[in-house]
C-alpha atoms as a PDB file:
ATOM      1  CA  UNK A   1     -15.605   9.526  -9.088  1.00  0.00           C
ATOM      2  CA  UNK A   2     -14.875  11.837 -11.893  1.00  0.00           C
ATOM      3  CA  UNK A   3     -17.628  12.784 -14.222  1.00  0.00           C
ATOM      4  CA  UNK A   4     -15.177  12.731 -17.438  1.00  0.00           C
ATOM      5  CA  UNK A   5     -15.105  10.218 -19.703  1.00  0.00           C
ATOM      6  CA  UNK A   6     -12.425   7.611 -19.758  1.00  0.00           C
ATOM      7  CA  UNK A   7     -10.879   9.085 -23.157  1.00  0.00           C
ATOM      8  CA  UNK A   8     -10.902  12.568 -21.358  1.00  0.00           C
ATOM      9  CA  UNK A   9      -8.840  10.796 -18.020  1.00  0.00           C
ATOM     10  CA  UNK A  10      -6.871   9.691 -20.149  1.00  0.00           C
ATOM     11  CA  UNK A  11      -5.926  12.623 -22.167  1.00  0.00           C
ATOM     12  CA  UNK A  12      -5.646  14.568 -18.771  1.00  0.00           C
ATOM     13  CA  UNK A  13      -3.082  12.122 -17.615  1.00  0.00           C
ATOM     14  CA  UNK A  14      -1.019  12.213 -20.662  1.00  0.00           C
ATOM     15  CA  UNK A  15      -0.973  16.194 -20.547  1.00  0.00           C
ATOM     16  CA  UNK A  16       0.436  15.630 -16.991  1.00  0.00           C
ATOM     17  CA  UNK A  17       2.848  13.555 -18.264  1.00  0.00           C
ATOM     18  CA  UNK A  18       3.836  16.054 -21.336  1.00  0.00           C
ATOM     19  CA  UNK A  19       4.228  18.556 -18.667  1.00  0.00           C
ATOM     20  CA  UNK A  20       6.809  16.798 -16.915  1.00  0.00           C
ATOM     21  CA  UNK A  21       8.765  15.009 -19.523  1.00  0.00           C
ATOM     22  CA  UNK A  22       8.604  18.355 -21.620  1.00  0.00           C
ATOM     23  CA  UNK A  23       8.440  21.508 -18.729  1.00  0.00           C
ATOM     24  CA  UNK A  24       8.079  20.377 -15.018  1.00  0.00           C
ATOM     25  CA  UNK A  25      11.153  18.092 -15.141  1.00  0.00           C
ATOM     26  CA  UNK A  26      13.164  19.111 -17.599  1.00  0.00           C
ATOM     27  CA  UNK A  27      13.856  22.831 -15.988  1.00  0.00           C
ATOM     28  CA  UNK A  28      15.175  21.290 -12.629  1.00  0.00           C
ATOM     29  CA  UNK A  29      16.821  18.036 -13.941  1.00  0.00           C
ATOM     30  CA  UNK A  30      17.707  19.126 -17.549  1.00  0.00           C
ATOM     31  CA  UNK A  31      16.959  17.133 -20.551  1.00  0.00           C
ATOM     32  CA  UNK A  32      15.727  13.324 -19.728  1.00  0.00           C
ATOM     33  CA  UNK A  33      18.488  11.420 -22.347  1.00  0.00           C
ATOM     34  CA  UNK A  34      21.596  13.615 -20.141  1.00  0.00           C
ATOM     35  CA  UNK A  35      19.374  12.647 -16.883  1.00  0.00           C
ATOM     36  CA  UNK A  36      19.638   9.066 -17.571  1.00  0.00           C
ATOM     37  CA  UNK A  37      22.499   9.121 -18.905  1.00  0.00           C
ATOM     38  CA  UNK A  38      23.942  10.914 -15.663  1.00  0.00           C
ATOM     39  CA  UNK A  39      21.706   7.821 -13.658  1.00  0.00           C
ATOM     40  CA  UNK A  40      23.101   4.918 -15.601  1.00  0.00           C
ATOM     41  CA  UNK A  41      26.600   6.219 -15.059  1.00  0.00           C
ATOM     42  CA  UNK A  42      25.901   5.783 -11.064  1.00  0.00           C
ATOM     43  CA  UNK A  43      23.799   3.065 -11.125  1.00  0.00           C
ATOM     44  CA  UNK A  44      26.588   0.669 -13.237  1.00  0.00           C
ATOM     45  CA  UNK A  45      29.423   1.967 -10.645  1.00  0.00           C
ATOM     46  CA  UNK A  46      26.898   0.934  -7.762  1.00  0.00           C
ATOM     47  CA  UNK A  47      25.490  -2.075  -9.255  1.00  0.00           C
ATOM     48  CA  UNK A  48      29.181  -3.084 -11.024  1.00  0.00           C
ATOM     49  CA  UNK A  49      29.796  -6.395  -9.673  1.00  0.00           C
ATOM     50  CA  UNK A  50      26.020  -7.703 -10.889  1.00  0.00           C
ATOM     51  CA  UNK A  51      26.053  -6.107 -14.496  1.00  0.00           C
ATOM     52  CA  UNK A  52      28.031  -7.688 -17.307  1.00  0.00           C
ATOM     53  CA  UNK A  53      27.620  -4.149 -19.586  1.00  0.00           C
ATOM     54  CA  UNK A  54      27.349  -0.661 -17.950  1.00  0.00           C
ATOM     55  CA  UNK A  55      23.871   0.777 -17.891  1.00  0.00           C
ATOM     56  CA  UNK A  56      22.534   3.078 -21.089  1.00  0.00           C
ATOM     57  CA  UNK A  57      19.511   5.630 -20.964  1.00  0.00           C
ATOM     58  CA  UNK A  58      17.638   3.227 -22.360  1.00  0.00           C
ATOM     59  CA  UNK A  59      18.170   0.726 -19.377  1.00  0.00           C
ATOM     60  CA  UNK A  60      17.784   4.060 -16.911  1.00  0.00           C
ATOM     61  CA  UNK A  61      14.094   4.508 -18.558  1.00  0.00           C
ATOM     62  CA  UNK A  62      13.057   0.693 -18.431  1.00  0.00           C
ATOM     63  CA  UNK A  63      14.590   0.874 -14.937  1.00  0.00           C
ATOM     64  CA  UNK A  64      11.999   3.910 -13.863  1.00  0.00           C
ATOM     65  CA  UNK A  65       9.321   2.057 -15.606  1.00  0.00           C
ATOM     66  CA  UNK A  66       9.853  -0.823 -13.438  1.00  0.00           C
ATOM     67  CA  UNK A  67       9.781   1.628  -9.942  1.00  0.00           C
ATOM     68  CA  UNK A  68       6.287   3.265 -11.003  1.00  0.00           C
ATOM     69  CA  UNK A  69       5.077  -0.820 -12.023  1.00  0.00           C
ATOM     70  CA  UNK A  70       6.515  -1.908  -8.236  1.00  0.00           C
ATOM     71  CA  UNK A  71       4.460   1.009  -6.779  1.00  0.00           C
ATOM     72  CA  UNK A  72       1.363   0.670  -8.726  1.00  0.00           C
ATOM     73  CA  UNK A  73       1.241  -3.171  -8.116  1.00  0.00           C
ATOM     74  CA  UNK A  74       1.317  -2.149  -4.362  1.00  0.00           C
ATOM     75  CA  UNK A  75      -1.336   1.269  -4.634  1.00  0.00           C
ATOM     76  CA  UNK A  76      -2.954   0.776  -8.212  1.00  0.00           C
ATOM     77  CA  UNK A  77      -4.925   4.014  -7.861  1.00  0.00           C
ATOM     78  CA  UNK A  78      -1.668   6.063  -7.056  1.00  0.00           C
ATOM     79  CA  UNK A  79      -2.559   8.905 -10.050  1.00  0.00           C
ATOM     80  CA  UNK A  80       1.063  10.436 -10.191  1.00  0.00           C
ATOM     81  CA  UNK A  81       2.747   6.755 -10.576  1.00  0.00           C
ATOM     82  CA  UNK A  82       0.637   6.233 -13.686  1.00  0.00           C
ATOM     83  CA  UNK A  83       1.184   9.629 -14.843  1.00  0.00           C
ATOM     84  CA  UNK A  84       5.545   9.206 -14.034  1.00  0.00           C
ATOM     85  CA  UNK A  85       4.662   5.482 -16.048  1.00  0.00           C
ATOM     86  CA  UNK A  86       3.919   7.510 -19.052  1.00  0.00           C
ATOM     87  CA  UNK A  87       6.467   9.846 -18.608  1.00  0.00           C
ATOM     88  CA  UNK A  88       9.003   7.380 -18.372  1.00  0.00           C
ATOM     89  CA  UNK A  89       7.867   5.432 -21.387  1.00  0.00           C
ATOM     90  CA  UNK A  90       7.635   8.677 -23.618  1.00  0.00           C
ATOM     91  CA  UNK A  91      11.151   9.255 -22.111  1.00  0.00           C
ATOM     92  CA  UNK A  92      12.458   6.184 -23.408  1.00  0.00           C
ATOM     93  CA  UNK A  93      10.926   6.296 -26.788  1.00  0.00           C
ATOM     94  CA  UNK A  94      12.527   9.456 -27.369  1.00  0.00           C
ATOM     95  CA  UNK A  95      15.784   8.162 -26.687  1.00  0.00           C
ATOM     96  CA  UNK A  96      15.362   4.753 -29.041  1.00  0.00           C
ATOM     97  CA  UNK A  97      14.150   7.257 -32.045  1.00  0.00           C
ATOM     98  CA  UNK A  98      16.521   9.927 -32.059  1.00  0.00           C
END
């Protein structure tokens, strides 16, 4: 067990997720809104005969959110799924405010 505080795990899992929404990620898969973008494009053409609208970015990022909640509801103390989680979500609030 970690001798920090819960404010201070927390904080350390949000700077995780800062570095790959905002470093990590970014440099190999370029910026998230073109990544999703790129993802929803697929993912309507694969999923086209059970959508009624093709994907957006927004969709992609509640989409990702939804694979980290699957794994965590199987391993709940799976550190880098809650740290992707926040990722994800800080993602996808990017995209609704810009």
């Amino acid at each position: 067990m970690s001798n920090q505080t819960p404010t201070e795990r927390r904080r350390d899992a949000l700077k995780k997720a800062e570095a790959c929404v905002c470093q990590d990620r970014q440099s190999s898969y370029g910026d998230a809104e073109d990544n999703f973008a790129r993802i929803a494009a697929l993912a309507s053409v694969a999923l086209a005969d059970r959508l009624k609208r093709p994907l957006d970015a927004v969709d992609v990022a509640l989409f990702m959110a939804c694979v980290k909640l699957g794994r965590l509801a199987y391993d709940r103390g799976n550190l880098d799924s809650w740290v992707d989680l926040a990722g994800y979500a800080a993602c996808g609030a990017g995209i609704v405010t810009g």
